[in-house]
N, C-alpha and C. Protein backbone atom coordinates (compact mmCIF):
# COMPACT_ATOMS: atom_id res chain seq x y z
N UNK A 1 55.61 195.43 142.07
CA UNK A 1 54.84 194.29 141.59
C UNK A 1 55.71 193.04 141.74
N UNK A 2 54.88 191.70 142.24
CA UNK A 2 55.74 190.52 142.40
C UNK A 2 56.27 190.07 141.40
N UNK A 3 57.32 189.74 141.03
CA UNK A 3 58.12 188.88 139.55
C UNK A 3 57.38 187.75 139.86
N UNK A 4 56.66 187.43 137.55
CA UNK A 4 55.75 186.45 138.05
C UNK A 4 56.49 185.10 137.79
N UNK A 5 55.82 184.45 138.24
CA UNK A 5 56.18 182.92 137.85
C UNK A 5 55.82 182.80 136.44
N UNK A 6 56.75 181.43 136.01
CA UNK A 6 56.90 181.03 134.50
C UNK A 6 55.17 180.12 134.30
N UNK A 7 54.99 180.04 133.02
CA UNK A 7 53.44 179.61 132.91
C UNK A 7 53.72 177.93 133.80
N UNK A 8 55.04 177.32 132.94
CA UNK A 8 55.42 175.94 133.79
C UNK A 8 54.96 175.84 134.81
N UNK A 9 55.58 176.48 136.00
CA UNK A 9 55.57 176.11 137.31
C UNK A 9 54.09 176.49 137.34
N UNK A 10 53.14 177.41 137.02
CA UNK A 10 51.88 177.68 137.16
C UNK A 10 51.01 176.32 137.04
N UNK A 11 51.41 175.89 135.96
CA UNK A 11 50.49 175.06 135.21
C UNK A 11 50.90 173.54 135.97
N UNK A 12 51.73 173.62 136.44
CA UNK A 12 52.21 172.54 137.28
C UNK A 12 51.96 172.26 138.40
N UNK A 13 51.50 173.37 139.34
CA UNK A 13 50.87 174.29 140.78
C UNK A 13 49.38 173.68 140.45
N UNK A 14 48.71 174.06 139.32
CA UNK A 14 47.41 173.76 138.97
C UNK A 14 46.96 172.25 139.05
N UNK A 15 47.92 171.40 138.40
CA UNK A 15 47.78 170.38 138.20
C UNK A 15 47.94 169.59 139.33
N UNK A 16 48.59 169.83 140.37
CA UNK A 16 49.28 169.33 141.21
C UNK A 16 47.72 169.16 142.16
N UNK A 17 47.16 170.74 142.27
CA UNK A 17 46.07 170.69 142.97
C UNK A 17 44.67 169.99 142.33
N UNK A 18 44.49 170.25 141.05
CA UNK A 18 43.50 169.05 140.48
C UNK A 18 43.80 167.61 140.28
N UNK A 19 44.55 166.73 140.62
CA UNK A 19 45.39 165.43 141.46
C UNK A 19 44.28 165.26 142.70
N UNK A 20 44.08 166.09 143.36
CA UNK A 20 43.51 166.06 144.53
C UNK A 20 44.43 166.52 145.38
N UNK A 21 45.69 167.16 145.59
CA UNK A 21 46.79 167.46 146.47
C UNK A 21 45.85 168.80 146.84
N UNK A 22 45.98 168.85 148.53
CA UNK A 22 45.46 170.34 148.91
C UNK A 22 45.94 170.99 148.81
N UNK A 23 45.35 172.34 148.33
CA UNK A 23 45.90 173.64 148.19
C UNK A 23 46.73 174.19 148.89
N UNK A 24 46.48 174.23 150.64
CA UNK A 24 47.68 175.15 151.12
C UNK A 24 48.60 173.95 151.28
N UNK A 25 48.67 172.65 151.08
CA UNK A 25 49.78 172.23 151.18
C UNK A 25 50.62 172.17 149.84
N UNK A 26 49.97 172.00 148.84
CA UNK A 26 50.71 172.19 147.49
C UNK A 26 51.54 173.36 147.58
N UNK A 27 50.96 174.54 148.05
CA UNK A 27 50.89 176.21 148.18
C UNK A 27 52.78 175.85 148.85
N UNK A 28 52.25 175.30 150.53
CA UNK A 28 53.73 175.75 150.81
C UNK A 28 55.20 174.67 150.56
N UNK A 29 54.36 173.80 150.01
CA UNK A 29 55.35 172.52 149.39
C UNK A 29 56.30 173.81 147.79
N UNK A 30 55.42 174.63 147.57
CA UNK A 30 56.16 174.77 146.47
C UNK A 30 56.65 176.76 147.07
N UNK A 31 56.59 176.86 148.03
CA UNK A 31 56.97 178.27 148.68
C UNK A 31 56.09 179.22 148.06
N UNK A 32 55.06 179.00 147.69
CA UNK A 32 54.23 180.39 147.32
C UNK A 32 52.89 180.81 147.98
N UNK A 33 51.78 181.67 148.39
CA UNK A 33 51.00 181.78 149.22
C UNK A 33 50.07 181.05 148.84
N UNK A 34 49.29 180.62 149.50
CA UNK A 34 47.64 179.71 148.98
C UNK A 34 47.05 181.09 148.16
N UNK A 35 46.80 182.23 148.41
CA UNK A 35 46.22 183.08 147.72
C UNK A 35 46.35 183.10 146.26
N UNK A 36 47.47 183.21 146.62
CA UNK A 36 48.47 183.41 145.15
C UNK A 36 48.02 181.89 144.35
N UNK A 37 47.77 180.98 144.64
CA UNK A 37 47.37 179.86 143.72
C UNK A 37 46.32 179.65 143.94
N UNK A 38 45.27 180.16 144.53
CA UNK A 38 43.66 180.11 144.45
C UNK A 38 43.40 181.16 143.50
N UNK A 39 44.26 182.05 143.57
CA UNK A 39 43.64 182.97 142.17
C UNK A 39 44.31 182.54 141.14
N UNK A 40 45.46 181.44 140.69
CA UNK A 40 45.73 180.75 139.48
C UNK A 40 45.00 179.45 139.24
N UNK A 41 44.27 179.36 140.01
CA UNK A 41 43.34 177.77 140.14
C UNK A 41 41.77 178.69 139.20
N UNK A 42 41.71 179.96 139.86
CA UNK A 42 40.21 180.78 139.50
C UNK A 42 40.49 180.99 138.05
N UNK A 43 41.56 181.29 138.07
CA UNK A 43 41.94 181.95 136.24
C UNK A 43 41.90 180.30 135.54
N UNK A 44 42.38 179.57 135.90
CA UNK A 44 41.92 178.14 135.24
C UNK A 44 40.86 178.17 134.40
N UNK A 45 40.37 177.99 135.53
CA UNK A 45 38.65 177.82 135.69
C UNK A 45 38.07 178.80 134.72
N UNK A 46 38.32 179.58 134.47
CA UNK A 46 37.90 180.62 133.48
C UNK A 46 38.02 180.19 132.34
N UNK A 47 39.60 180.18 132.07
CA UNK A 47 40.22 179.72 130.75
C UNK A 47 39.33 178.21 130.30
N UNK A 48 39.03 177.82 131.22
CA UNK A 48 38.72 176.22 130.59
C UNK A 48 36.69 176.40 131.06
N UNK A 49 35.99 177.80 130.72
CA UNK A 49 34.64 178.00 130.68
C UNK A 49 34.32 177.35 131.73
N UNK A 50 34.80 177.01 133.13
CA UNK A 50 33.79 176.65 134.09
C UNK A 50 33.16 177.65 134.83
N UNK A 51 33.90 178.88 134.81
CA UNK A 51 33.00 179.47 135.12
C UNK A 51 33.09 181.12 134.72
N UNK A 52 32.01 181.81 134.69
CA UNK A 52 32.12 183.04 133.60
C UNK A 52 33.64 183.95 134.27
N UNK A 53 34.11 184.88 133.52
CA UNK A 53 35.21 185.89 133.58
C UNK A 53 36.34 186.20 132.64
N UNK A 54 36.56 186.62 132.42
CA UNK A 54 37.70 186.91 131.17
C UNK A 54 38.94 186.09 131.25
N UNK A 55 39.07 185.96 129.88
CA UNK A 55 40.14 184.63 129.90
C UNK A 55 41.09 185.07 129.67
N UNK A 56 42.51 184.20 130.14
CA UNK A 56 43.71 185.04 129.87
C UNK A 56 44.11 186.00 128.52
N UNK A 57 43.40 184.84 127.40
CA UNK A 57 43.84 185.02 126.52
C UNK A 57 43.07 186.64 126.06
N UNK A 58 41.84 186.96 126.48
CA UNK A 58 41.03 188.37 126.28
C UNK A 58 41.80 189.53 127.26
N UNK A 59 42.54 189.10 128.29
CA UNK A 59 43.36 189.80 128.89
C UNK A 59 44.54 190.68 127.86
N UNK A 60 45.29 189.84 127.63
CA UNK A 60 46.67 189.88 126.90
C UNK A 60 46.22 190.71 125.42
N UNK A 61 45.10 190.14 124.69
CA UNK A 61 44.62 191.37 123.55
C UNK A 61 44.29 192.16 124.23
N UNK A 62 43.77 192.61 125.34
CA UNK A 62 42.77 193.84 125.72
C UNK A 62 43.74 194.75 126.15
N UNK A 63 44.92 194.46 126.78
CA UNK A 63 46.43 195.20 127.16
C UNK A 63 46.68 195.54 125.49
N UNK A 64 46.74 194.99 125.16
CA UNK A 64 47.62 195.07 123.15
C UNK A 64 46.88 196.32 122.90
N UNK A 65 45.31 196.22 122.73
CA UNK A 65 44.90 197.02 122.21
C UNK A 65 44.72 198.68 122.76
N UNK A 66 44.75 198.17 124.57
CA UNK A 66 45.06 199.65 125.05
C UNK A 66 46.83 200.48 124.92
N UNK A 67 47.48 199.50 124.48
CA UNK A 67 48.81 199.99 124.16
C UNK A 67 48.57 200.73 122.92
N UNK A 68 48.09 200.07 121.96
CA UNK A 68 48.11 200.49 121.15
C UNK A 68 47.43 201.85 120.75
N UNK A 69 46.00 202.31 121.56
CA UNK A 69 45.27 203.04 121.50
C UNK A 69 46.14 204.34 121.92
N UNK A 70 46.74 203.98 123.20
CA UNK A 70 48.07 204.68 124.14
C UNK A 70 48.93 205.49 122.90
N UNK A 71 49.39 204.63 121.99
CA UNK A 71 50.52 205.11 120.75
C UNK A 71 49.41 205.80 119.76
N UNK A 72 48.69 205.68 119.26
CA UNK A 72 47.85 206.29 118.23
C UNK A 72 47.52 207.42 119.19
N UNK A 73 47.05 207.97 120.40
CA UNK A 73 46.75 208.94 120.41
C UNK A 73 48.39 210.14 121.06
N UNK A 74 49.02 209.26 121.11
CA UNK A 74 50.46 209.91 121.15
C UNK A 74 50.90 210.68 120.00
N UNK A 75 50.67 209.72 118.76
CA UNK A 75 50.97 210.35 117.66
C UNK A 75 50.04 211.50 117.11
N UNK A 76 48.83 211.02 117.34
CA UNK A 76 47.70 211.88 116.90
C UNK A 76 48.22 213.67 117.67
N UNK A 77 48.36 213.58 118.70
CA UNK A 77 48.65 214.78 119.81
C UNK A 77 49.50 215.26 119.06
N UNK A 78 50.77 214.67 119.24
CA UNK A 78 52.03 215.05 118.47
C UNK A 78 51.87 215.87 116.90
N UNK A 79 50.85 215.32 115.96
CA UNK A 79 50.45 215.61 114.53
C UNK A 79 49.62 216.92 114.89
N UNK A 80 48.95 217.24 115.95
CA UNK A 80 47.80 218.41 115.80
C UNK A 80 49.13 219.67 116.80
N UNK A 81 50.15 218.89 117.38
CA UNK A 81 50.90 220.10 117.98
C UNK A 81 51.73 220.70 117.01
N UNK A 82 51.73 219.95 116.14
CA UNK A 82 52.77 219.99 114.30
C UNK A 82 51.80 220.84 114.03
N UNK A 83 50.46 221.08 113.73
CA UNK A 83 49.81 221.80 112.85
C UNK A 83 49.75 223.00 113.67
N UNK A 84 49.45 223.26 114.98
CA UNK A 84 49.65 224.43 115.32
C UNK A 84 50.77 225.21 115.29
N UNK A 85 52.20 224.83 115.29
CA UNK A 85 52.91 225.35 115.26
C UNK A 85 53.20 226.13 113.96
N UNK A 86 52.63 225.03 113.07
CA UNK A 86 53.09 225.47 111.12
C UNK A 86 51.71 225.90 111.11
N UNK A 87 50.68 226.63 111.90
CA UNK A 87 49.91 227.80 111.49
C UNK A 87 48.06 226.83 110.84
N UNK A 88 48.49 225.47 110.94
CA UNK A 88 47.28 225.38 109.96
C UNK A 88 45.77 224.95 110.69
N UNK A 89 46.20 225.90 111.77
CA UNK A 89 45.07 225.68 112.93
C UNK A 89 44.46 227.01 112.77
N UNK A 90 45.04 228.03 112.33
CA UNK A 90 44.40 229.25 111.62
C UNK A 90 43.30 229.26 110.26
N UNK A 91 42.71 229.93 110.68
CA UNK A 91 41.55 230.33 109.43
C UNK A 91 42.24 231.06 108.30
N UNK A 92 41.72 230.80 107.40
CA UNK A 92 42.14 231.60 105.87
C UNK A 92 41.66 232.65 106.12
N UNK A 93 42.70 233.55 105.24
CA UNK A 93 41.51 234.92 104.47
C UNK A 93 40.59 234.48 103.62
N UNK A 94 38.87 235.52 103.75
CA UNK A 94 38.28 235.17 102.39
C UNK A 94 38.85 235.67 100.92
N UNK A 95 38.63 234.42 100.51
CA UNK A 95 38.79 234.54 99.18
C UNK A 95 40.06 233.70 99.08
N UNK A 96 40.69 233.16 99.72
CA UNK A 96 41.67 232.27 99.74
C UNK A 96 41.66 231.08 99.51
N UNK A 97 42.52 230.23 98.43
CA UNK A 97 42.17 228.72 98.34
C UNK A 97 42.75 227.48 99.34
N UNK A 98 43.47 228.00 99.60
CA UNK A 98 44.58 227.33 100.66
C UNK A 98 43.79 227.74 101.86
């Protein structure tokens, strides 16, 4: 995966091109691909409702929360491999309270 750029230089890339400066020349004035800043120009555009798609910010919770889901069912696994081992995945005898 490419090491990303700092939000700065992003947000600076962005700006540079809403100025009116063209894209692939902004692009190779600052050494990075036009691609690569047409899809930070699109994520803009998102973030600031021009046009529909998930915003950074629903990104960054939606990672949180699959991490998190990731660890709860880690532990969960881990807790039911605990109970099988200490037996309490077995049925009682009748007449047993435990």
């Amino acid at each position: 995966m490419p090491r990303p750029y700092p939000p700065e230089f992003r947000a600076r890339a962005i700006a540079l091109v809403r100025s009116g400066k063209e894209v692939k020349q902004t692009a190779y004035d600052l050494g990075i691909s036009a691609g690569c800043l047409h899809g930070w120009l699109k994520q803009d555009r998102i973030d600031r409702g021009e046009i529909p798609g998930k915003t950074t910010m629903e990104s960054v919770e939606l990672r949180a929360a699959r991490r998190r889901i990731r660890e709860l069912e880690t532990e969960l696994a881990i807790v039911r491999q605990a109970g099988k081992f200490l037996g309490e995945g077995r049925p009682h005898p009748r007449g047993s309270t435990g």
